[in-house]
N, C-alpha and C. Protein backbone atom coordinates (compact mmCIF):
# COMPACT_ATOMS: atom_id res chain seq x y z
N UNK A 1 24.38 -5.07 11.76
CA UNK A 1 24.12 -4.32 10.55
C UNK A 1 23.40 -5.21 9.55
N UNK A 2 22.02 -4.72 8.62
CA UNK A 2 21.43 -5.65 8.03
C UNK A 2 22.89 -5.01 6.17
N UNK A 3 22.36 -6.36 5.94
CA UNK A 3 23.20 -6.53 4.99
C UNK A 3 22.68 -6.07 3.28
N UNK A 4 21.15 -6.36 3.15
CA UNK A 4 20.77 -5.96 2.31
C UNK A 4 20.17 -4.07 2.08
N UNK A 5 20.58 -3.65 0.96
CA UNK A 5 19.82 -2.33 1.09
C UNK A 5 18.68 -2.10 0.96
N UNK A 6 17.73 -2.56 0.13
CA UNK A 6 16.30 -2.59 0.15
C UNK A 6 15.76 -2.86 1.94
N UNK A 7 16.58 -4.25 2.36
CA UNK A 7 16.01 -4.50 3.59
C UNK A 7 16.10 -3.32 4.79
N UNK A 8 17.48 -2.64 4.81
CA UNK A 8 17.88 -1.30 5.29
C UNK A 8 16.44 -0.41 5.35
N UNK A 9 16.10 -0.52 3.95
CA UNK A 9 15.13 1.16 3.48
C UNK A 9 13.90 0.40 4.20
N UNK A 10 13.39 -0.92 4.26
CA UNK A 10 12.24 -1.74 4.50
C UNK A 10 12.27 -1.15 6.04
N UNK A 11 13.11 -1.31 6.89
CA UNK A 11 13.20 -1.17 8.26
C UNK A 11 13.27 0.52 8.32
N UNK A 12 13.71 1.09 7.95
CA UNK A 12 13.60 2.19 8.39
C UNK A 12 11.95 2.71 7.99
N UNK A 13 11.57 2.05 6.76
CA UNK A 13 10.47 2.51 6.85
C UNK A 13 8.99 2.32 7.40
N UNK A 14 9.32 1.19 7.98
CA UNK A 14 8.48 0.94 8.80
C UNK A 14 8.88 1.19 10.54
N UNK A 15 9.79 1.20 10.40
CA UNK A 15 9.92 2.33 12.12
C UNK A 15 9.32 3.48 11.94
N UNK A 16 9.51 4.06 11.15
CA UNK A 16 8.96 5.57 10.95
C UNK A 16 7.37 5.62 11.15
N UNK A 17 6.70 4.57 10.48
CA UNK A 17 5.43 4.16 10.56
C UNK A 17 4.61 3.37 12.88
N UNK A 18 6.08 2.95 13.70
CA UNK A 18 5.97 3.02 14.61
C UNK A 18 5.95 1.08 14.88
N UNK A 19 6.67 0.44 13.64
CA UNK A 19 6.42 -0.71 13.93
C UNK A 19 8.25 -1.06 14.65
N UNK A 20 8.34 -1.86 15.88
CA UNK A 20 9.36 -2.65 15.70
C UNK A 20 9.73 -3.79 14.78
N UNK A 21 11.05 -4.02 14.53
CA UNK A 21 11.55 -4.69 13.63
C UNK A 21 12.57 -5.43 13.66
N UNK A 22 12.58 -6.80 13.43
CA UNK A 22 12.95 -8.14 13.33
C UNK A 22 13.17 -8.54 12.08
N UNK A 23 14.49 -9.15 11.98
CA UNK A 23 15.10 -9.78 10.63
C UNK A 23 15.18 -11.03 10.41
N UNK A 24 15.36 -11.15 9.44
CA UNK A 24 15.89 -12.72 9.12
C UNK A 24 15.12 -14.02 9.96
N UNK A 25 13.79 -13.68 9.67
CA UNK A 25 12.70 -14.86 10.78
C UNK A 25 13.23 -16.04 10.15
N UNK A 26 13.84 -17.03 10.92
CA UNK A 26 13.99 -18.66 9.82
C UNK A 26 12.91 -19.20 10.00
N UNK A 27 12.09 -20.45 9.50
CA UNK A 27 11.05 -21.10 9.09
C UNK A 27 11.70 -22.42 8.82
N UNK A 28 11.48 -23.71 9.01
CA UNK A 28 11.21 -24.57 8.14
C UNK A 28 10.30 -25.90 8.22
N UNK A 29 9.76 -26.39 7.16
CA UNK A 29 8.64 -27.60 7.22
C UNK A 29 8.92 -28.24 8.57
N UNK A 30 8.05 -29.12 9.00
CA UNK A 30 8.24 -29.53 10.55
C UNK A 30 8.35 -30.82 10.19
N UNK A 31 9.02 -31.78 10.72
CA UNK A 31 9.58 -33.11 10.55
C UNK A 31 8.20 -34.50 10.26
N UNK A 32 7.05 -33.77 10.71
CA UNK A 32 5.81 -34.32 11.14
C UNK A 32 5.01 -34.29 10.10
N UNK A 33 5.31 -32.87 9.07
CA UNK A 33 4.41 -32.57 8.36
C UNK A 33 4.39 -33.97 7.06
N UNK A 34 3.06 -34.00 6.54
CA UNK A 34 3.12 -35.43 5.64
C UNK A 34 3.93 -34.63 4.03
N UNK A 35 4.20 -33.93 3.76
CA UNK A 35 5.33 -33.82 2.53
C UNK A 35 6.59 -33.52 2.54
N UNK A 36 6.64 -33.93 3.88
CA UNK A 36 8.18 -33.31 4.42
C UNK A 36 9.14 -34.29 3.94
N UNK A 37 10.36 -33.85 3.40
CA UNK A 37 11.62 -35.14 2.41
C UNK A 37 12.52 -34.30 2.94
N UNK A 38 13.27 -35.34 4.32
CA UNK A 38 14.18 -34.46 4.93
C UNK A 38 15.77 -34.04 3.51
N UNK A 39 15.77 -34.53 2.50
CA UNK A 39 16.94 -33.53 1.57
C UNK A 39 16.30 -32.70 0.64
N UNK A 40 14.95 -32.16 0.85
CA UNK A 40 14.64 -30.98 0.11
C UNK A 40 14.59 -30.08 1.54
N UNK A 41 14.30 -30.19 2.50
CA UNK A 41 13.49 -29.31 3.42
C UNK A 41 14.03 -29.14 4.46
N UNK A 42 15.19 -29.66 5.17
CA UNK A 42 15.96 -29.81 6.31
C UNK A 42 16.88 -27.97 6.53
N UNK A 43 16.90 -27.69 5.02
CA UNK A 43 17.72 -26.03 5.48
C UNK A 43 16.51 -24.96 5.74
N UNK A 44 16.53 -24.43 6.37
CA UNK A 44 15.30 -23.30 6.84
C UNK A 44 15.74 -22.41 5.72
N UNK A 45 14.60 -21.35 5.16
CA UNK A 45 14.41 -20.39 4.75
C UNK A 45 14.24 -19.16 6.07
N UNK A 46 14.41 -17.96 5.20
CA UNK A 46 13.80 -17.22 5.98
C UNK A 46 12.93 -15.82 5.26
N UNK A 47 12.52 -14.83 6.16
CA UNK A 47 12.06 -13.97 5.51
C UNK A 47 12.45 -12.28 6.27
N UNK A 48 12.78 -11.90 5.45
CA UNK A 48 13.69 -10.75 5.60
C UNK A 48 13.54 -9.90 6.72
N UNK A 49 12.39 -9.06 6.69
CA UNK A 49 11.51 -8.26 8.19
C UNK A 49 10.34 -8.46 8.47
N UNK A 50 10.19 -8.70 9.51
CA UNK A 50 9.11 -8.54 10.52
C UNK A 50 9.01 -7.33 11.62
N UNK A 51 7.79 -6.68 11.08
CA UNK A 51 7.54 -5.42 11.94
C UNK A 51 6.06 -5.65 12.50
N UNK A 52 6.40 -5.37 13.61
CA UNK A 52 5.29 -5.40 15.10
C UNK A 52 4.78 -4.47 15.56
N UNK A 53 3.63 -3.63 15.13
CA UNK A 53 3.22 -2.35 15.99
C UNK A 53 2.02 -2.61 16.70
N UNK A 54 2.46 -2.23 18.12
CA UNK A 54 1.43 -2.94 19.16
C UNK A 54 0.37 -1.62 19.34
N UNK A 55 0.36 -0.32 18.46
CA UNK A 55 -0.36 0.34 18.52
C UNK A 55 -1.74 0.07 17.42
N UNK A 56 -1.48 -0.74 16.47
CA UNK A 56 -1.99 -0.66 15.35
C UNK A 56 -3.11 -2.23 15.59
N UNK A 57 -4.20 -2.30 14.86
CA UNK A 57 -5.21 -3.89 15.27
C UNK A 57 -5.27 -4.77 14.28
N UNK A 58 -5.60 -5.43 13.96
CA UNK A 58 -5.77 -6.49 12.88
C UNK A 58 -4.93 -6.85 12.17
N UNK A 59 -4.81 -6.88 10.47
CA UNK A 59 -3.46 -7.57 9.62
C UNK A 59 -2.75 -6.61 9.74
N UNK A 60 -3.09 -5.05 10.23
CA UNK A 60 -1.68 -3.83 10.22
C UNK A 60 -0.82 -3.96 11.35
N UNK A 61 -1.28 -4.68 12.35
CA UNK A 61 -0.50 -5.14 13.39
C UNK A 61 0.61 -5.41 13.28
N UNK A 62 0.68 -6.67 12.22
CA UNK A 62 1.99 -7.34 11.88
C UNK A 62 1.96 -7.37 10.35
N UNK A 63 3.43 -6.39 10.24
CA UNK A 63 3.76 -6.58 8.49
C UNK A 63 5.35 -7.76 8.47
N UNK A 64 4.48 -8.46 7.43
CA UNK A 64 6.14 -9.34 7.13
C UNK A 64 6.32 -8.88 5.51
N UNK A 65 7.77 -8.65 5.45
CA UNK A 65 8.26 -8.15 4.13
C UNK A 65 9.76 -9.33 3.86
N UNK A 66 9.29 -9.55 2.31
CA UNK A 66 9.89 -10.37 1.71
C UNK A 66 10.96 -9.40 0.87
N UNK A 67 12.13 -9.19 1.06
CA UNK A 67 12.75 -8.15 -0.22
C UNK A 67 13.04 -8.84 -1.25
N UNK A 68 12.96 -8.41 -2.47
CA UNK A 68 13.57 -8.82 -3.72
C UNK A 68 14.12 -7.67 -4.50
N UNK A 69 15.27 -7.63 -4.19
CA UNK A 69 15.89 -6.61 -4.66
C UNK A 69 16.99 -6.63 -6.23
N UNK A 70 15.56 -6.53 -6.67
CA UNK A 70 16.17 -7.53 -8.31
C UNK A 70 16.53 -6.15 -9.33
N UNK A 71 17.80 -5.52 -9.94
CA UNK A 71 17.93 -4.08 -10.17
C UNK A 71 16.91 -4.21 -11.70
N UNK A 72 16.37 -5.05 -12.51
CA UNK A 72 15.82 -5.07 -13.59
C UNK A 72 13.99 -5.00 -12.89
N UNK A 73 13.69 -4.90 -11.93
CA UNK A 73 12.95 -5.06 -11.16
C UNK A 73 11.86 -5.95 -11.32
N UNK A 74 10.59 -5.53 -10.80
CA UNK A 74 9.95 -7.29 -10.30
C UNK A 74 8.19 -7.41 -11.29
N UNK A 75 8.18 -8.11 -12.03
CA UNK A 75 7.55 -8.24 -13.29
C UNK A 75 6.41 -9.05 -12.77
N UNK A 76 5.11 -8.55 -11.68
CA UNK A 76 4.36 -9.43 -11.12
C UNK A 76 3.41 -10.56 -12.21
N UNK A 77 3.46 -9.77 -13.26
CA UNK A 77 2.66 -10.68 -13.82
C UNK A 77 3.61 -12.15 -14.14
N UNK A 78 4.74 -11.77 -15.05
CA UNK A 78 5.22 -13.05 -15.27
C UNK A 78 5.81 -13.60 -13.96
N UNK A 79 6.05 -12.99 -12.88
CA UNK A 79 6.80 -14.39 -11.72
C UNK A 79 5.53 -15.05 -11.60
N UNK A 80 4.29 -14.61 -11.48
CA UNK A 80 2.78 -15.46 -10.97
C UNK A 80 2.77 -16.08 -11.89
N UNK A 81 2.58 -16.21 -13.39
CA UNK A 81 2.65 -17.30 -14.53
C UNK A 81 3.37 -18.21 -14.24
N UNK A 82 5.05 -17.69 -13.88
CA UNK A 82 6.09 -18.68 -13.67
C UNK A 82 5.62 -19.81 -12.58
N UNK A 83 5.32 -18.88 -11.62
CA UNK A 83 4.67 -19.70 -10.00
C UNK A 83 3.68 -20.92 -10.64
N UNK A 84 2.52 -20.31 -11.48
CA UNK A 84 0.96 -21.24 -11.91
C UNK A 84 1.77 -22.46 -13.26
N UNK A 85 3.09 -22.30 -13.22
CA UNK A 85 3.64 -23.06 -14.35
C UNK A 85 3.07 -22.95 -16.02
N UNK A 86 2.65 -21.75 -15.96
CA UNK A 86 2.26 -21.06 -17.11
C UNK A 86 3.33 -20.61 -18.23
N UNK A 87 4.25 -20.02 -17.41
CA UNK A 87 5.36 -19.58 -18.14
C UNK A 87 6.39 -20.13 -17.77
N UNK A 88 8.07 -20.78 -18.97
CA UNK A 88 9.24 -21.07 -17.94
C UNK A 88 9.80 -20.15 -17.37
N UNK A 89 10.23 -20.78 -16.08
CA UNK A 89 10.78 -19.52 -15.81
C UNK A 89 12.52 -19.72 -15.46
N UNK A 90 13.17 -19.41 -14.75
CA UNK A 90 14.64 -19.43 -14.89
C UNK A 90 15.03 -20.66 -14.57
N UNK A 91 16.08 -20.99 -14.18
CA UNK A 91 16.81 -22.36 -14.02
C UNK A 91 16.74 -22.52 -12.69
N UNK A 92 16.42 -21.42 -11.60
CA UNK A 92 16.13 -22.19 -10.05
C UNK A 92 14.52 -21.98 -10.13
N UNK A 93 13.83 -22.88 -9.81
CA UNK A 93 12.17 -22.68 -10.04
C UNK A 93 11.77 -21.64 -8.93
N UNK A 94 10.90 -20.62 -9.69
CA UNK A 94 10.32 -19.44 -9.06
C UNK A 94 9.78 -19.79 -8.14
N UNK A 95 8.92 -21.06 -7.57
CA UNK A 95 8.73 -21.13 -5.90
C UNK A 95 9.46 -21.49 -5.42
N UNK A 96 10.81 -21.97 -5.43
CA UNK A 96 12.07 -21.22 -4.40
C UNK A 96 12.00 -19.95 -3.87
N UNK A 97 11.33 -18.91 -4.53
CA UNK A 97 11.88 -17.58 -4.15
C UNK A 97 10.51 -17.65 -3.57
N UNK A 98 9.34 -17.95 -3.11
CA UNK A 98 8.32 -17.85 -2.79
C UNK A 98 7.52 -18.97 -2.20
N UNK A 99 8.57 -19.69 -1.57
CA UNK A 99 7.86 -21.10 -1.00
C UNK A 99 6.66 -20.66 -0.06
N UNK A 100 6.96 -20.00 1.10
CA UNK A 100 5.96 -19.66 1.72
C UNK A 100 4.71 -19.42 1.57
N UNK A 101 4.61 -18.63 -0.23
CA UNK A 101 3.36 -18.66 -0.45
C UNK A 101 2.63 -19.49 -0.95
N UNK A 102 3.74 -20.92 -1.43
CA UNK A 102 3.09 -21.89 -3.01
C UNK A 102 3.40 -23.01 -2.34
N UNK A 103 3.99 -23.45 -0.87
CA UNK A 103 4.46 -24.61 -0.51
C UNK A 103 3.61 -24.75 0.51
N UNK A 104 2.38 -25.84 0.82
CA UNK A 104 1.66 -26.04 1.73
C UNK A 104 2.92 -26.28 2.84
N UNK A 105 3.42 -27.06 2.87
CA UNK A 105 4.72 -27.80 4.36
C UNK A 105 5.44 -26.03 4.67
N UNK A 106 5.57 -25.32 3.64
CA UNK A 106 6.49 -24.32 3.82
C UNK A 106 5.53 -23.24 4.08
N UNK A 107 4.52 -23.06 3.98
CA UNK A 107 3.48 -22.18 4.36
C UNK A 107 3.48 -21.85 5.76
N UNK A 108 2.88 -23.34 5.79
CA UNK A 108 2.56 -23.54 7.63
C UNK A 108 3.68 -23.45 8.42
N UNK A 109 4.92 -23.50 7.73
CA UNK A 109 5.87 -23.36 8.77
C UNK A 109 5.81 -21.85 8.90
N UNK A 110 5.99 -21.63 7.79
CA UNK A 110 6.05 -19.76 7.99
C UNK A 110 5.04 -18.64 8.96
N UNK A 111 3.58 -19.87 8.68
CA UNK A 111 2.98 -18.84 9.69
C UNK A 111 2.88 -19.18 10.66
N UNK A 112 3.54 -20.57 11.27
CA UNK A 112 3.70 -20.85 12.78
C UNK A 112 4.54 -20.26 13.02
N UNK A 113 6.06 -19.86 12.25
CA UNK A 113 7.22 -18.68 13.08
C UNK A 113 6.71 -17.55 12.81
N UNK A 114 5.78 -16.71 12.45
CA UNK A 114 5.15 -15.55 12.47
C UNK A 114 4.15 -15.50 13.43
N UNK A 115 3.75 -16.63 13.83
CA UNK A 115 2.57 -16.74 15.17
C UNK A 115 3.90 -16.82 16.52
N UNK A 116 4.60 -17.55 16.51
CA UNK A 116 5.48 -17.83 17.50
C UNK A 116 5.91 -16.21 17.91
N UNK A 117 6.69 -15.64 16.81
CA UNK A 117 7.34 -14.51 17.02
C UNK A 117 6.26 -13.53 17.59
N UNK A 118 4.76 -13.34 17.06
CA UNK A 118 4.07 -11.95 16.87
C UNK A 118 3.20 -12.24 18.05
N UNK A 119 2.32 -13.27 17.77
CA UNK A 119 1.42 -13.93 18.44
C UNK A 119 -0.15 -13.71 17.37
N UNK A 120 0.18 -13.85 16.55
CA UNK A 120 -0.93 -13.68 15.53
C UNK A 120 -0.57 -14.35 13.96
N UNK A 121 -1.75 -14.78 13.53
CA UNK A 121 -1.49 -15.46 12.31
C UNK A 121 -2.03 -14.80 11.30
N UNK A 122 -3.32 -13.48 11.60
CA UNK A 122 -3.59 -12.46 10.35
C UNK A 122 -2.69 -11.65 10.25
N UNK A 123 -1.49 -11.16 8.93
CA UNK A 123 -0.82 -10.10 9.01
C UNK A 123 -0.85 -9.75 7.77
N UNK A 124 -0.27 -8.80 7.34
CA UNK A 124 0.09 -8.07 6.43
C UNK A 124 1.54 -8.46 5.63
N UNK A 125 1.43 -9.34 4.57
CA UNK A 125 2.62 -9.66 3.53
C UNK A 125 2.82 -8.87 2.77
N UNK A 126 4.02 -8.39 2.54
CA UNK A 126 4.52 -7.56 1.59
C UNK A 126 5.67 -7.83 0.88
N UNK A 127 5.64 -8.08 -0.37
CA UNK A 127 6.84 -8.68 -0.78
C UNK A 127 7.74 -6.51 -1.32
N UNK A 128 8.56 -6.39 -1.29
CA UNK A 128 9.69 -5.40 -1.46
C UNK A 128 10.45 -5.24 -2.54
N UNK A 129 9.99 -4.52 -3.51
CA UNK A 129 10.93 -4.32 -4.76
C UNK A 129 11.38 -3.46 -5.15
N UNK A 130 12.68 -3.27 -6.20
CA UNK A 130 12.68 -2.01 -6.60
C UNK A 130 12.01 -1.04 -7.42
N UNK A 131 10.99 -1.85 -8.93
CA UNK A 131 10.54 -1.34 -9.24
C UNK A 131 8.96 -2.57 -9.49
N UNK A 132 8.14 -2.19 -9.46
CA UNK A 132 7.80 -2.84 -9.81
C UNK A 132 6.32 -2.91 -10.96
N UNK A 133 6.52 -4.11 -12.00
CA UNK A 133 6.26 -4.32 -13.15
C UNK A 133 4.67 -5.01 -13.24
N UNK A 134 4.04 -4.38 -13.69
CA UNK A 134 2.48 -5.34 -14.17
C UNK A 134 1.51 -5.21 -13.29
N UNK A 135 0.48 -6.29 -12.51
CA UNK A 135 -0.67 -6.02 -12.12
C UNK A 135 -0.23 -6.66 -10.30
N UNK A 136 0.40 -6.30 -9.31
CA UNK A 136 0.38 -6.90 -8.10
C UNK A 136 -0.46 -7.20 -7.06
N UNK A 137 -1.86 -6.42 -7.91
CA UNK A 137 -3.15 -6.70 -6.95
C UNK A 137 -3.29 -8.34 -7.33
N UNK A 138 -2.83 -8.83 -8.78
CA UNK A 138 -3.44 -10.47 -8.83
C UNK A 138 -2.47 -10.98 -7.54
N UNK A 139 -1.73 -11.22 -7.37
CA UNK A 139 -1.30 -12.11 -6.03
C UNK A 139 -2.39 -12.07 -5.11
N UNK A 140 -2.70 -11.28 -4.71
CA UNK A 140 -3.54 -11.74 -3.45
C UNK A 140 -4.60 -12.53 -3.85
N UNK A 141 -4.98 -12.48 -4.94
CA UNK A 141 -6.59 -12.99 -5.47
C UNK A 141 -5.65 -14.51 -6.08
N UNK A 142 -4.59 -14.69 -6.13
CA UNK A 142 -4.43 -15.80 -6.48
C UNK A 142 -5.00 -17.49 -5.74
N UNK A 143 -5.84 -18.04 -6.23
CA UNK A 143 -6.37 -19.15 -5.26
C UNK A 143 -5.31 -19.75 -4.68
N UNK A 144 -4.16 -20.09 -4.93
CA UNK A 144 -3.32 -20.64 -4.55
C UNK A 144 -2.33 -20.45 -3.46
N UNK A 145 -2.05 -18.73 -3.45
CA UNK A 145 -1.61 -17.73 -2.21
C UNK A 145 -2.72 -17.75 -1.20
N UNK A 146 -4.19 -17.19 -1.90
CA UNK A 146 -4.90 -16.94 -0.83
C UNK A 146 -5.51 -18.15 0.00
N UNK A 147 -4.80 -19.46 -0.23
CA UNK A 147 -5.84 -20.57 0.61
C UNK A 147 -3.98 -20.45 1.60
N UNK A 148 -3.28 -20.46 1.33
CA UNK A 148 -1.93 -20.41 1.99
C UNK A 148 -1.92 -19.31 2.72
N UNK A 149 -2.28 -17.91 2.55
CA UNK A 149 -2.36 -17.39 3.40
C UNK A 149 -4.09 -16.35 3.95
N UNK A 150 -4.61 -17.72 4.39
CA UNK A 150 -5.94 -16.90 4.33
C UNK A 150 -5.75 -16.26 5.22
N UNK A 151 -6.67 -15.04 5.50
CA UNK A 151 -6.74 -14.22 6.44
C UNK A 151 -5.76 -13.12 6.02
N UNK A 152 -4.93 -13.40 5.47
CA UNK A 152 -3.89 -12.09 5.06
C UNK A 152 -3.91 -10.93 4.01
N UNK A 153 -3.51 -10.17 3.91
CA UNK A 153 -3.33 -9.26 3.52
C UNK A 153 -2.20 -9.49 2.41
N UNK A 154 -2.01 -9.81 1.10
CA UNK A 154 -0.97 -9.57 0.62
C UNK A 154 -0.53 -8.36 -0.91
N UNK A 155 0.73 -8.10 -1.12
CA UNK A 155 1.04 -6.82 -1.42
C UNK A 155 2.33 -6.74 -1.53
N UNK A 156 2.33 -5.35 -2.85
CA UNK A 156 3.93 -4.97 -3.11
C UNK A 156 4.31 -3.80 -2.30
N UNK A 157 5.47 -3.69 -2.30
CA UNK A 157 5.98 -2.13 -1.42
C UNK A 157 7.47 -1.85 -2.61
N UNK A 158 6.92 -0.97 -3.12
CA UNK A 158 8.09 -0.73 -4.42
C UNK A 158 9.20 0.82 -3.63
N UNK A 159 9.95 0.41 -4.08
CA UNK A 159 11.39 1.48 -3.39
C UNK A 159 11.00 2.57 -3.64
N UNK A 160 10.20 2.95 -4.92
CA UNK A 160 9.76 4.54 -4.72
C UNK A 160 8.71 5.08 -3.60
N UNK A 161 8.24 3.99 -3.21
CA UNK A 161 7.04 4.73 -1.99
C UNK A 161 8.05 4.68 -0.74
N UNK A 162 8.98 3.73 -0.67
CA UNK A 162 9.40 3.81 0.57
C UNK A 162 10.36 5.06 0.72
N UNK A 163 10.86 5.36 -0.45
CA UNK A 163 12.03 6.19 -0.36
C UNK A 163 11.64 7.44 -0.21
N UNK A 164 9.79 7.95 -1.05
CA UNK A 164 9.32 9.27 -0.57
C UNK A 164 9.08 9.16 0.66
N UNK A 165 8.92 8.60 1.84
CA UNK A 165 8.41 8.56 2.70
C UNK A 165 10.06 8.86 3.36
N UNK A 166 10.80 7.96 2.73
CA UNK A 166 12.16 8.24 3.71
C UNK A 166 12.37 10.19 3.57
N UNK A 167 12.70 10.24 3.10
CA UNK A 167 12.73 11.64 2.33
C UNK A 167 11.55 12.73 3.04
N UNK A 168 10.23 12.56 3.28
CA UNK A 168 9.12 13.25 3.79
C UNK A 168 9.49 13.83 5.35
N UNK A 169 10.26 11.89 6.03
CA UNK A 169 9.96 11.96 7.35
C UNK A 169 11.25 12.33 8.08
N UNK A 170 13.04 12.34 7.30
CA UNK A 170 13.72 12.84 8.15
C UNK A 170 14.10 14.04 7.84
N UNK A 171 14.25 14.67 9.61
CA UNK A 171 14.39 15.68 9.64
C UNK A 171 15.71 15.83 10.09
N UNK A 172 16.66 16.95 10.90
CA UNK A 172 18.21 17.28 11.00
C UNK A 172 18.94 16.26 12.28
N UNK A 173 17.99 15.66 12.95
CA UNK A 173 18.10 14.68 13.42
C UNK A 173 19.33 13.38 13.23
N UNK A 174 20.42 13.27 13.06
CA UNK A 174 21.00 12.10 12.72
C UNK A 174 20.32 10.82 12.51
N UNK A 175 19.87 10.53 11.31
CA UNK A 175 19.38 9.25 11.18
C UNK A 175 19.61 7.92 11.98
N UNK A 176 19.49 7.16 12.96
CA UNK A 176 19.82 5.60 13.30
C UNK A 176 20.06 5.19 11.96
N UNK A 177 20.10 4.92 10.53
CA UNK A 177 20.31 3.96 9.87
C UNK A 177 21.74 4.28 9.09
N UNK A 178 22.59 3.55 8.00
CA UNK A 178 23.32 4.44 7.54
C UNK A 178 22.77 4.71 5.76
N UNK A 179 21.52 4.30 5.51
CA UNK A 179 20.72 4.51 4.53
C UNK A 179 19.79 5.67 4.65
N UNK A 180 19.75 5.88 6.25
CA UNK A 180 18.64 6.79 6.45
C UNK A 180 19.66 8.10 6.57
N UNK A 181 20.88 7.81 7.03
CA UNK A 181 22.09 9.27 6.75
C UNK A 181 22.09 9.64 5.37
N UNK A 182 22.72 8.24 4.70
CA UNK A 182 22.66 8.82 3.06
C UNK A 182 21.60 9.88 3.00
N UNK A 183 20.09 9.25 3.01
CA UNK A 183 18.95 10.10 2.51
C UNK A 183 19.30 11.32 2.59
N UNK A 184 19.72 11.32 4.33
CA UNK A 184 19.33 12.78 4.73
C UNK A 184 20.94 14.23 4.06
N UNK A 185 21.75 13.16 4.20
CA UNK A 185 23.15 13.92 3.09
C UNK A 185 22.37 14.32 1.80
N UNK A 186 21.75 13.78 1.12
CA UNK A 186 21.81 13.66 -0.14
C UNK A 186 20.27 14.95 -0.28
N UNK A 187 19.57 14.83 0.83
CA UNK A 187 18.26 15.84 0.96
C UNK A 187 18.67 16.83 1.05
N UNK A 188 20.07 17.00 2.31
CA UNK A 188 20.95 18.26 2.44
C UNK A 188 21.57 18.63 1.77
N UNK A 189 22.08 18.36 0.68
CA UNK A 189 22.77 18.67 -0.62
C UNK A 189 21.86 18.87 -1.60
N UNK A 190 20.68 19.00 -1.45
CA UNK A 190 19.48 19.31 -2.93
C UNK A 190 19.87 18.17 -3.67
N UNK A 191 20.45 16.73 -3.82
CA UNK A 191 20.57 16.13 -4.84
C UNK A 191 19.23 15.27 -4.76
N UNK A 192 18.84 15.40 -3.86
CA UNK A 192 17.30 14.48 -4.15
C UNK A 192 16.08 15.53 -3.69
N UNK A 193 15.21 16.26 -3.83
CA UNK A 193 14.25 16.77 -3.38
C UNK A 193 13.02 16.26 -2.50
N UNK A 194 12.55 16.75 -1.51
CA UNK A 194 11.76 15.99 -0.73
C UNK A 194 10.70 16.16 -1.29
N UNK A 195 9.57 14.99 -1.45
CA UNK A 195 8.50 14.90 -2.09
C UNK A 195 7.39 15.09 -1.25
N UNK A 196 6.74 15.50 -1.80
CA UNK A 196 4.93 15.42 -0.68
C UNK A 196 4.67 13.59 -0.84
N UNK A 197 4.16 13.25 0.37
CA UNK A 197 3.45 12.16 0.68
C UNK A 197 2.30 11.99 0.60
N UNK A 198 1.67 11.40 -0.16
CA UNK A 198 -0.07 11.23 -0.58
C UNK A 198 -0.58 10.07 -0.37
């Protein structure tokens, strides 16, 4: 059972879309790499889902989703300030929550366990929020993401797109998830209305 709920709604919604799905990928700097300080870097990170659709070609092939399931939700402009050391930001430094994209040693690890796992190093990043705040097209254009993850695709997936889609696509079917039952209780009871998908 995945433990987080965002990550729950992340997986179901990309099955629906026809991707398989993989959790909790660990990653960490490789012992070799030249900024590697085995007491910062020795605990692996990981990243929440990895979905694989062997029907689909290029970065849609492989989506990796980062959840941040923050209930005040996710304020792209200021975490990227925080990231460019523009703005302070909280008391654990914001590339903790985003090494992969801002840590050369932690980069490369990430997209060698995304090459290991998929067999491809162009994919589709998506970080997962609940709501989310400001301009999220700058991440990808950020020089700093995009030399870390060239070739990629990166991007938000906010809980309201995933959740119309949850909502669009089940039908009387017993859901596999127990997020995707809720939905469908809560569709069957009129307390949520099913939305058109656009």
């Amino acid at each position: 059972m995945k433990e987080d709920v965002l990550e729950q709604i992340v997986d179901d919604y990309l099955q629906f879309d026809g991707y398989f799905t993989r959790h909790n990928v660990r990653f960490s700097p490789s012992r070799d790499h030249d900024g590697y300080i085995a007491s910062e870097d020795s605990v692996s990170s990981d990243v929440d889902v990895v979905g694989f659709n062997p029907r689909k070609r290029g970065r849609a092939r492989v989506v990796v989703v980062s959840c941040k399931a923050w209930q005040s939700g996710f304020d792209a402009n200021a975490k990227l300030a925080e990231l460019r050391d523009e703005k302070k930001g909280p008391k654990r430094p914001t590339w903790k929550h985003f090494r992969e994209l801002w840590i050369p040693k932690w980069s490369d690890a990430f997209r060698d366990a995304i090459f290991d796992l998929s067999g491809q190093r162009n994919f589709t990043y998506l970080i997962a929020v609940t709501t989310l705040k400001g301009d999220g097209t700058a991440w990808g254009k950020d020089p700093t993401i995009a030399k870390h993850l060239a070739g990629c695709t990166v991007g938000f997936l906010p809980l309201e797109v995933m959740w119309r889609r949850m909502l669009a696509e089940l039908k009387e079917t017993p859901a596999p998830s127990e997020i995707g039952r809720l939905a469908q209780l809560l569709k069957a009871a009129d307390l949520t209305p099913a939305p058109d998908v656009t």
